[in-house]
Protein backbone atom coordinates (compact mmCIF):
# COMPACT_ATOMS: atom_id res chain seq x y z
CA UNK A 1 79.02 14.42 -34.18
CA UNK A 2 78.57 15.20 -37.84
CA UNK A 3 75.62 14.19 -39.45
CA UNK A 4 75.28 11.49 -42.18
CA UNK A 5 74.80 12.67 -46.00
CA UNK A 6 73.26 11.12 -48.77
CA UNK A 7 75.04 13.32 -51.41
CA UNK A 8 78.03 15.12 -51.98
CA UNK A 9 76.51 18.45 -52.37
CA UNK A 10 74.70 17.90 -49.09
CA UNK A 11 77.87 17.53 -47.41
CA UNK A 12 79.18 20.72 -49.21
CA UNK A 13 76.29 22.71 -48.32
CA UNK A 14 76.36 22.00 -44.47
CA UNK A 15 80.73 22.06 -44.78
CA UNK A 16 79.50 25.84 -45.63
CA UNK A 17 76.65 26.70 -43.74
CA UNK A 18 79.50 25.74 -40.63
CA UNK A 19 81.73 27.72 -42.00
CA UNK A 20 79.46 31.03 -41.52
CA UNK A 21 78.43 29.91 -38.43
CA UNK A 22 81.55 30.00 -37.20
CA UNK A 23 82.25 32.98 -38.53
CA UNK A 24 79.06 34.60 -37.01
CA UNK A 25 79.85 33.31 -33.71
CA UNK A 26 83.05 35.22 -33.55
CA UNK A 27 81.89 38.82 -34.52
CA UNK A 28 79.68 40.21 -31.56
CA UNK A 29 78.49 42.67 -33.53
CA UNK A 30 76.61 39.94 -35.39
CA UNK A 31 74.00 40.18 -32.37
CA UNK A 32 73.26 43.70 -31.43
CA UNK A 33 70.74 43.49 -29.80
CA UNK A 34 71.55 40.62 -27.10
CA UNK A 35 73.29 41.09 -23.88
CA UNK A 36 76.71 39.23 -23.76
CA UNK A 37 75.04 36.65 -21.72
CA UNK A 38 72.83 35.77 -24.55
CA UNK A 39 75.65 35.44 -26.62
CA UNK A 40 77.46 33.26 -24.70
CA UNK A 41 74.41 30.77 -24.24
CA UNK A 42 73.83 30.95 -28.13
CA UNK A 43 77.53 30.05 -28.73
CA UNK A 44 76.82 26.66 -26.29
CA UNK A 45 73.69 26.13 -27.95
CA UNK A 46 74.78 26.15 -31.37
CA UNK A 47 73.63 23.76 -33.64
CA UNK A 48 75.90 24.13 -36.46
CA UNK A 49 80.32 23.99 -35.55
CA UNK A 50 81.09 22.77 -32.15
CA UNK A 51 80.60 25.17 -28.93
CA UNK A 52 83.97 27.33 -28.10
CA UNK A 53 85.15 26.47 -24.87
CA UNK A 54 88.06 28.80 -24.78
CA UNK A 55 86.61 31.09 -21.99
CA UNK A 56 84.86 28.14 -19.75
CA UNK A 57 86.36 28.38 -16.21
CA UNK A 58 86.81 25.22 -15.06
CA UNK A 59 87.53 24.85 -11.75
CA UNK A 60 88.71 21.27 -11.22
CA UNK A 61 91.50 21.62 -13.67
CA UNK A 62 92.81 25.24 -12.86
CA UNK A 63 96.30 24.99 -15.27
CA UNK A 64 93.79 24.52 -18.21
CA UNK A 65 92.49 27.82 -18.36
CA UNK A 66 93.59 30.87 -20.02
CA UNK A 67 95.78 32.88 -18.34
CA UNK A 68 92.83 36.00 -18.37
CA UNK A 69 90.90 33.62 -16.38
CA UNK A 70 93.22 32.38 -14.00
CA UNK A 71 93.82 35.78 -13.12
CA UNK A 72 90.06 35.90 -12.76
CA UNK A 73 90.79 33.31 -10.12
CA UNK A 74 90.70 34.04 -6.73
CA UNK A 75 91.09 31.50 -3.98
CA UNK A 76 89.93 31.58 -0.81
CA UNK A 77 89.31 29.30 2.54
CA UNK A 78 86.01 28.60 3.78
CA UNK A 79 85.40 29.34 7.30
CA UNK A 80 85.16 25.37 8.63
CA UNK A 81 85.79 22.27 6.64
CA UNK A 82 82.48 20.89 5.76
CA UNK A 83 83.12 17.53 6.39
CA UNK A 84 83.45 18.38 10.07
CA UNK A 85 79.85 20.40 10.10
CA UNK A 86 77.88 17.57 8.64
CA UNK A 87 78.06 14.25 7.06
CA UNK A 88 76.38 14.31 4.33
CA UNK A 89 79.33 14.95 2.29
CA UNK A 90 81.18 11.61 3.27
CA UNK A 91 84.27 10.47 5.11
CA UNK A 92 87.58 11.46 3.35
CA UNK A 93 91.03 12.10 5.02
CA UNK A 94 91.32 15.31 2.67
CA UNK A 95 89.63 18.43 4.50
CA UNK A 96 86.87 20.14 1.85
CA UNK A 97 87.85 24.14 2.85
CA UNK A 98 89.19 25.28 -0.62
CA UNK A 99 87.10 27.79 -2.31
CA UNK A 100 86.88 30.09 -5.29
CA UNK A 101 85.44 33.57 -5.77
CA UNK A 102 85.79 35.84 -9.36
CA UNK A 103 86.96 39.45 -9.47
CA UNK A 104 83.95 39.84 -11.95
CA UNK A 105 81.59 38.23 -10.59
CA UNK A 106 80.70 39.59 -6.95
CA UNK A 107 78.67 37.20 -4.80
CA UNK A 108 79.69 33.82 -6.25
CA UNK A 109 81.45 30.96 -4.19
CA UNK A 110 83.05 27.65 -5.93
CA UNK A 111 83.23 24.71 -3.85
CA UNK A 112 84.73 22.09 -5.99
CA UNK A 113 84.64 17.91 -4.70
CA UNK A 114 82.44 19.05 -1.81
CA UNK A 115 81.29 15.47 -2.07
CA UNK A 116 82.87 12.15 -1.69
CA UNK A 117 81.62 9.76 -4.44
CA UNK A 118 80.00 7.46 -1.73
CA UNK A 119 78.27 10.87 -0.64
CA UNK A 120 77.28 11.64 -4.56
CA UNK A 121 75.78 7.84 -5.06
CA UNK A 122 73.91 8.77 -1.92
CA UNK A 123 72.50 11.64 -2.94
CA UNK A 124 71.29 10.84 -6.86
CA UNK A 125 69.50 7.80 -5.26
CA UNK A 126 67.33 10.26 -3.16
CA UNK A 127 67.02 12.71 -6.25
CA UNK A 128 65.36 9.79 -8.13
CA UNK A 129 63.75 7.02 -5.62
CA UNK A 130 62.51 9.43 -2.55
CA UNK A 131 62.47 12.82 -3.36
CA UNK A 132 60.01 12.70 -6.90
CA UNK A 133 57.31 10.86 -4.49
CA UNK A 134 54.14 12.51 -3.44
CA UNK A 135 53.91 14.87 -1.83
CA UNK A 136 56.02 16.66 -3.47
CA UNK A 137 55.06 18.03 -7.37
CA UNK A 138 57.15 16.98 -10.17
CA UNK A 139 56.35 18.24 -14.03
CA UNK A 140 54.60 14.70 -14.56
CA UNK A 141 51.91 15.33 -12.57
CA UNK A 142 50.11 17.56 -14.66
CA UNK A 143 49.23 14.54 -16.88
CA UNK A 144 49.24 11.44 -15.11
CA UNK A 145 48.60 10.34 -11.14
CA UNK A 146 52.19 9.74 -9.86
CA UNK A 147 51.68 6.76 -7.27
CA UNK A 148 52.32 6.65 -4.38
CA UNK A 149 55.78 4.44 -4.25
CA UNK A 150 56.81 6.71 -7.06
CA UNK A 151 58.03 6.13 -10.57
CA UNK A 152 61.20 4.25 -9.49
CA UNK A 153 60.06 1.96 -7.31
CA UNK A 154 58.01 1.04 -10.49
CA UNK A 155 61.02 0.98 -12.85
CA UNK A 156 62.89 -1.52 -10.72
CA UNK A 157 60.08 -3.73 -9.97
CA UNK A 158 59.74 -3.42 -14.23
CA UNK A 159 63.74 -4.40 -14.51
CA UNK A 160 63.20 -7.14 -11.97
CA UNK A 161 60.46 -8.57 -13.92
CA UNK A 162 57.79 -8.30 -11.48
CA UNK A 163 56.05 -5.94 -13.09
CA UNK A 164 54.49 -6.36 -16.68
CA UNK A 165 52.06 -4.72 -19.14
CA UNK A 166 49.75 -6.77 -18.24
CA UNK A 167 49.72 -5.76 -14.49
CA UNK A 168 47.43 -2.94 -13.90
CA UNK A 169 50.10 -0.56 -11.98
CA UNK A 170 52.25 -1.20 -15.40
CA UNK A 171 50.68 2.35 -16.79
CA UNK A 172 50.55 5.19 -14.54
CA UNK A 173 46.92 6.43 -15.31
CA UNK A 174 46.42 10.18 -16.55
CA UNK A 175 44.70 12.56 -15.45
CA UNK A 176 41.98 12.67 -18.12
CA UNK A 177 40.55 10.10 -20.17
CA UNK A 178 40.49 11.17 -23.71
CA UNK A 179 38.01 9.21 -25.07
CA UNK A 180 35.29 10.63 -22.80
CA UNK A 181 33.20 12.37 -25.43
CA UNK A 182 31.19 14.10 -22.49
CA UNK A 183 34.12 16.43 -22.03
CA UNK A 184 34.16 19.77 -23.06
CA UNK A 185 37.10 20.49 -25.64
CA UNK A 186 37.29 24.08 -24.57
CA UNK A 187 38.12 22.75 -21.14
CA UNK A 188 41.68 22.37 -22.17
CA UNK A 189 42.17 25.35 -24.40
CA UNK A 190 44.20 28.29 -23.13
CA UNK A 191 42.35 30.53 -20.74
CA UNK A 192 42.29 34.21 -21.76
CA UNK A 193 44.46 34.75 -19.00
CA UNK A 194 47.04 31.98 -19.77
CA UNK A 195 46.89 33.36 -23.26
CA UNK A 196 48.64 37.28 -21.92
CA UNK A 197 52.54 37.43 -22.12
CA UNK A 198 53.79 35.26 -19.60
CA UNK A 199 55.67 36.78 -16.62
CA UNK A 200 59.33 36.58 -16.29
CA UNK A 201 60.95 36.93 -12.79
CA UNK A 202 63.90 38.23 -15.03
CA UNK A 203 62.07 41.81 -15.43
CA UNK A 204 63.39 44.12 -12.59
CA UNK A 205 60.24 45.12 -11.88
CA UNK A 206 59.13 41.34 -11.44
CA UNK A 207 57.17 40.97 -7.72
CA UNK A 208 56.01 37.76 -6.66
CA UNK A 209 52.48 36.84 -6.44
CA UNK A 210 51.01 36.70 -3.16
CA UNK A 211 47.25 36.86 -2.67
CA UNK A 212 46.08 35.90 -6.46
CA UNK A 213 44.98 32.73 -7.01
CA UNK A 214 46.98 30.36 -8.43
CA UNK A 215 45.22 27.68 -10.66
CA UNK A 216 47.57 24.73 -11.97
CA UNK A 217 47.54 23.76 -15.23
CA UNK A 218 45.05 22.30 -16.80
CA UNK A 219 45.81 18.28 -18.37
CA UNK A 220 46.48 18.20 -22.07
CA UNK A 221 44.59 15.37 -24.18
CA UNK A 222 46.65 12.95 -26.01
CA UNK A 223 49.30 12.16 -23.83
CA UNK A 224 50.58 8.71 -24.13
CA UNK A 225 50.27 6.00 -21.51
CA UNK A 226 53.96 4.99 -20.90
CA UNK A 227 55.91 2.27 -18.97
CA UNK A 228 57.97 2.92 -16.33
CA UNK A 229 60.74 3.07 -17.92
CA UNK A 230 60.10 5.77 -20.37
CA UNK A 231 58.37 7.29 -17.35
CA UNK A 232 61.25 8.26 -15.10
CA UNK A 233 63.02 9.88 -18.52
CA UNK A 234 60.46 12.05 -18.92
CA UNK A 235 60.81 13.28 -15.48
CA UNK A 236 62.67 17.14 -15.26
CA UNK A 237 61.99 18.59 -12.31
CA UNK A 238 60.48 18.55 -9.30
CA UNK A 239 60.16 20.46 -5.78
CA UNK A 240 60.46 20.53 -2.62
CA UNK A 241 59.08 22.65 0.49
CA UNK A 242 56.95 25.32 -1.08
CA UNK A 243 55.71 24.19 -4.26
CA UNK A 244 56.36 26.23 -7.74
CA UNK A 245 53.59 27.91 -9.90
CA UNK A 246 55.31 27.27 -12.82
CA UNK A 247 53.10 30.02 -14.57
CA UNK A 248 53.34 33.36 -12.04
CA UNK A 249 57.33 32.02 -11.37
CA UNK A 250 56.30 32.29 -8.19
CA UNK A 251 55.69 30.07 -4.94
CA UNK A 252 52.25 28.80 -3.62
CA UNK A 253 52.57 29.69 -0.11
CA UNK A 254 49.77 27.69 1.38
CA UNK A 255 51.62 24.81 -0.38
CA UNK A 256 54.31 23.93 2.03
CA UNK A 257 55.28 20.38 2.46
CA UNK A 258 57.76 18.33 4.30
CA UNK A 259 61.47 19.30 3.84
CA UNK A 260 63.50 16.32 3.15
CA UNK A 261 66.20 16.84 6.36
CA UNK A 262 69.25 15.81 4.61
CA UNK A 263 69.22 18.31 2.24
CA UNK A 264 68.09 21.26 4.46
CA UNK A 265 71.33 19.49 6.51
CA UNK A 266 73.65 20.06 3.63
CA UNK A 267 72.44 23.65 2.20
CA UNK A 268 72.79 25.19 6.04
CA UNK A 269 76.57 23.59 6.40
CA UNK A 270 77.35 25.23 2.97
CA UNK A 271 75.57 28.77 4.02
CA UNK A 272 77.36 28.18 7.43
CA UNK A 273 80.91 27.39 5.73
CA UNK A 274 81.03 30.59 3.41
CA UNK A 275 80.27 32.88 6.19
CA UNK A 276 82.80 36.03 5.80
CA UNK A 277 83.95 34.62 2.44
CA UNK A 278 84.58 37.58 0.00
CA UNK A 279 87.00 39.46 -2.33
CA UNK A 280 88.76 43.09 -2.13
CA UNK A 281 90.31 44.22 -5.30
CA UNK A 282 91.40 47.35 -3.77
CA UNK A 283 88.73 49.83 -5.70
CA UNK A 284 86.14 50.21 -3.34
CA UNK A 285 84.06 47.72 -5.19
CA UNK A 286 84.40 44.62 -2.61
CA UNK A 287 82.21 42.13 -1.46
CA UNK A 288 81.69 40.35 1.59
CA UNK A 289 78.93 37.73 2.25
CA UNK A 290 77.60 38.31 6.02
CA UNK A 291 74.84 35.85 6.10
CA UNK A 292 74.76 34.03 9.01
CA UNK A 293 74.23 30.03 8.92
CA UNK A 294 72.62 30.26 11.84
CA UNK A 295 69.86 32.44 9.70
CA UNK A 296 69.33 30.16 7.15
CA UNK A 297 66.39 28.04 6.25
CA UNK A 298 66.04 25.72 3.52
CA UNK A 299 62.40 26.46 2.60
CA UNK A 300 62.13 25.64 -1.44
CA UNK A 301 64.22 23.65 -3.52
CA UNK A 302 64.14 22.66 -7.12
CA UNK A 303 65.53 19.55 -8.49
CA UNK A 304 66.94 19.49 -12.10
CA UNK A 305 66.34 16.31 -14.21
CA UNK A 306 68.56 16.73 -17.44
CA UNK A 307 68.82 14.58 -20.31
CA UNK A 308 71.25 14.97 -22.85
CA UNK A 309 69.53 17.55 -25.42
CA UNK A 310 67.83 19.17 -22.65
CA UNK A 311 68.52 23.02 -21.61
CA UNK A 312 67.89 25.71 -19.12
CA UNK A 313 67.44 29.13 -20.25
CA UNK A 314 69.11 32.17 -18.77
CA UNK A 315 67.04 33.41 -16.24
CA UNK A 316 67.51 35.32 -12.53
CA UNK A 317 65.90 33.79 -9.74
CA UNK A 318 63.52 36.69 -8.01
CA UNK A 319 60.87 34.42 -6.90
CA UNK A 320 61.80 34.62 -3.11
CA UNK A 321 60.87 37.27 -0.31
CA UNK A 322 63.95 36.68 0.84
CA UNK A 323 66.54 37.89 -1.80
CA UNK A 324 69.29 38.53 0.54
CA UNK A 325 69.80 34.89 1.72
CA UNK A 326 72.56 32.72 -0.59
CA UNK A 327 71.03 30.34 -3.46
CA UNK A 328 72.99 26.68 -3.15
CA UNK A 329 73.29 24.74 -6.43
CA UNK A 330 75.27 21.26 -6.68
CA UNK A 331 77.22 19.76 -10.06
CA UNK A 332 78.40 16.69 -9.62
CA UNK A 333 80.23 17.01 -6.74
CA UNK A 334 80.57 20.63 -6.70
CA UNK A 335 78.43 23.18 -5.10
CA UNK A 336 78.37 26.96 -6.49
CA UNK A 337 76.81 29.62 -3.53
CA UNK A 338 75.08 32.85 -5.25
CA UNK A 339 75.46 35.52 -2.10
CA UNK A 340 74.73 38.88 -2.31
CA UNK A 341 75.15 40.71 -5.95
CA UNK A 342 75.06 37.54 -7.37
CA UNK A 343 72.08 36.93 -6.54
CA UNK A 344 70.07 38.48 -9.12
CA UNK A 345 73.11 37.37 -11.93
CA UNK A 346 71.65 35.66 -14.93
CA UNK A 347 72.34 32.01 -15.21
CA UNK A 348 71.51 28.88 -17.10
CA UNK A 349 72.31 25.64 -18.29
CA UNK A 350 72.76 25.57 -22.14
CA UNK A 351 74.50 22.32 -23.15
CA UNK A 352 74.74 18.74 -21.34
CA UNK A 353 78.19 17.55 -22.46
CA UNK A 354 77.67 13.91 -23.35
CA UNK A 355 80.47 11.62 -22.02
CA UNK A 356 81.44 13.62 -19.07
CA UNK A 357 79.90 11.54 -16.00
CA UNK A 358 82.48 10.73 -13.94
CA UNK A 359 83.59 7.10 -13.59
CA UNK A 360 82.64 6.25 -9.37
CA UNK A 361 78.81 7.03 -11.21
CA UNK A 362 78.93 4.36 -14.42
CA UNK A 363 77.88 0.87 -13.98
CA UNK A 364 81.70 -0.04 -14.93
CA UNK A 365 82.23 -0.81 -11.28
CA UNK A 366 80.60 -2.16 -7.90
CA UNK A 367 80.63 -0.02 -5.11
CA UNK A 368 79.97 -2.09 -1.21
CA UNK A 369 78.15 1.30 -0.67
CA UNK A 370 75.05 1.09 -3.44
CA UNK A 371 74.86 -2.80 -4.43
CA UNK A 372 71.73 -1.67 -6.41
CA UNK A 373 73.79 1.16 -8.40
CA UNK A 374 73.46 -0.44 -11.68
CA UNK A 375 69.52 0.92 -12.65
CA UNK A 376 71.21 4.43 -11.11
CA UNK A 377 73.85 4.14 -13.24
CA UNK A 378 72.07 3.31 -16.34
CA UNK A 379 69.85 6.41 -15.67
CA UNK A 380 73.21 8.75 -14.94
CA UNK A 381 74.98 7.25 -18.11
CA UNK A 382 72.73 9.54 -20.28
CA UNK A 383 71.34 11.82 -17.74
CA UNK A 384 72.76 15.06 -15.44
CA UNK A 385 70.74 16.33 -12.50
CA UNK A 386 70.94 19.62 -10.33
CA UNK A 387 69.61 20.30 -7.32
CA UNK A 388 69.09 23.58 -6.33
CA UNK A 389 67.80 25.24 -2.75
CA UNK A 390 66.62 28.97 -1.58
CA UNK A 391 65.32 30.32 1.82
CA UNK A 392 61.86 31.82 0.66
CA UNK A 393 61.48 34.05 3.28
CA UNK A 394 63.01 37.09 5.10
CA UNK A 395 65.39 35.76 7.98
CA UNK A 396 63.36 35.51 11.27
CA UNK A 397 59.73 35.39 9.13
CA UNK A 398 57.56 32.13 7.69
């Protein structure tokens, strides 16, 4: 979308400043000193010219990629048709056991339409009205006292019209009261420890924290009281099993709470289903991903709560013990599998593309299935969410 000008020369000014920025996208050389995967993500994150999709793989649509990356494509059968290993991924009459790998890119599994869009509905209605509850820890609750029927049990009762400003569960309360003079203002300063270069798990040399203590972070002042609606779109992550410490990237291990059983269900089919699954391109350089099912255990999961400017910076995943055991990831509809070399791959999510949720997921429709899908679907119309699990520990260990 172009922006609106007020003058001519404005509009001539930002016709040229896209000009060069197109320009400078093309010519690596522009940015010496970033890896290619840093160029990539600035190329999606551009502000100026629209991102180049040229070189996206996408893998519902295979005959609209370049020919260099359908060559890229390799496909490949999983070892049991998911649909028969659990249900979770709904009742079709078309078998889900088509699968892609990458010559390039050793370790990583495409499952596209893994889900039915019965099984999807399912599924985001978890990811917002169950899963966000206490126990589990969602970005929110360093400011404010998530209740205990969540944030969207609150936003429906709001939409209903049961619940109104004037009803004292209308605000969920913070965590500090700002005007309480008493307190000391240093109290929510940065530490002299919180002040050090962060850590990154991305560093090679990155170990997780074990014994330290972890402290969470400390309330900020200021933070507006908001209703329920604005609530649940401020919401952008939150886990499951063994809580994050967002600040070490690492896990507290003494915080372990319920995992929900439908997704530990789902993640163990998919590890079970790309047993054996691998490529040989014939120079000694081929990859085959032996871990068992059977050995998996979803232990930690992280659940993604995008809104349309939103991104996720490139990073590798080191945080677990257990770096040997396949990281599951879900698009809508799609799962990707990071196995072996993969594993410590850089990835990220630089752009939300804005009109691109799929039609079974609008309010346009009524589905027997969800009657209540239209406060989903309002949410989903602007919104993209990932959910993410990993096995913490070694195999046979907790």
């Amino acid at each position: 979308m172009e922006p609106t000008f007020k003058s001519r020369r404005q509009q001539k000014i930002w016709a040229r400043e896209k000009r060069e920025a197109e320009k400078k996208k093309q010519d690596a050389k522009t940015y010496v000193n970033q890896s290619p995967f840093r160029y990539c993500e600035r190329n999606f994150k551009s502000k100026v010219g629209a991102p180049d999709f040229t070189n996206v793989i996408d893998f519902n649509n295979l005959e609209s990629n370049t020919k260099e990356n359908k060559d890229n494509i390799v496909p490949v059968q999983l070892t049991d048709d998911l649909r028969n290993i659990s249900t979770v991924f709904g009742q079709s009459d078309q078998p889900c056991r088509e699968a892609y790998v990458l010559k390039n890119m050793p370790g990583l599994i495409i499952i596209p339409s893994a889900f039915t869009p019965q099984a999807q509905r399912s599924l985001i209605k978890k990811c917002l009205a169950d899963y966000p509850r206490p126990p589990n820890t969602s970005n929110l609750d360093t400011h404010y006292i998530t209740p205990e029927c969540g944030l969207w049990s609150l936003y429906e009762r709001q939409e209903r019209g049961d619940l109104k400003p004037t009803d004292t569960e209308y605000f969920v309360p913070k965590r500090i009261d700002e005007n309480d003079s008493d307190k000391d203002s240093a109290t929510y300063s940065d530490s002299e420890e919180e002040k050090k270069q962060p850590v990154t798990a991305c560093s090679i040399d990155f170990k997780p924290v074990i014994a330290d203590p972890k402290p969470d972070p400390l309330p900020a002042p200021g933070v507006p009281l908001l209703p329920p609606y604005e609530m649940v779109r401020k919401l952008r992550w939150i886990t499951l099993g063994y809580q994050y410490h967002w600040p070490t990237k690492t896990y507290h291990l003494n915080r372990r709470y319920p995992f929900p059983e439908y997704v530990s269900d789902l993640t163990k089919a998919v590890v079970t289903a790309v047993e054996n699954i691998g490529y040989d391109n014939g120079d000694g350089e081929d990859w085959l991903n032996q871990y068992k099912g059977s050995d998996f255990i979803a232990e930690a999961g992280v659940i993604n709560y995008y809104q349309y400017r939103d991104t996720l910076m490139g990073h590798v995943d080191r945080s677990e013990l257990n770096m040997e055991a396949p990281l599951v990831s879900l698009r809508s509809g799609d799962i990707i599998v990071m196995t072996g070399p993969c594993r410590k791959a850089f990835h990220g999510v630089p752009l939300i593309l804005e009109n691109t949720l799929p039609d079974y997921l609008s309010i346009n429709n009524e589905y027997s299935d969800s009657p209540d899908w239209k406060l989903f679907g309002d949410y989903m119309s602007t919104s993209r969410i990932n959910l993410n699990i990993r096995q913490v520990y070694p195999k046979g260990q907790h």
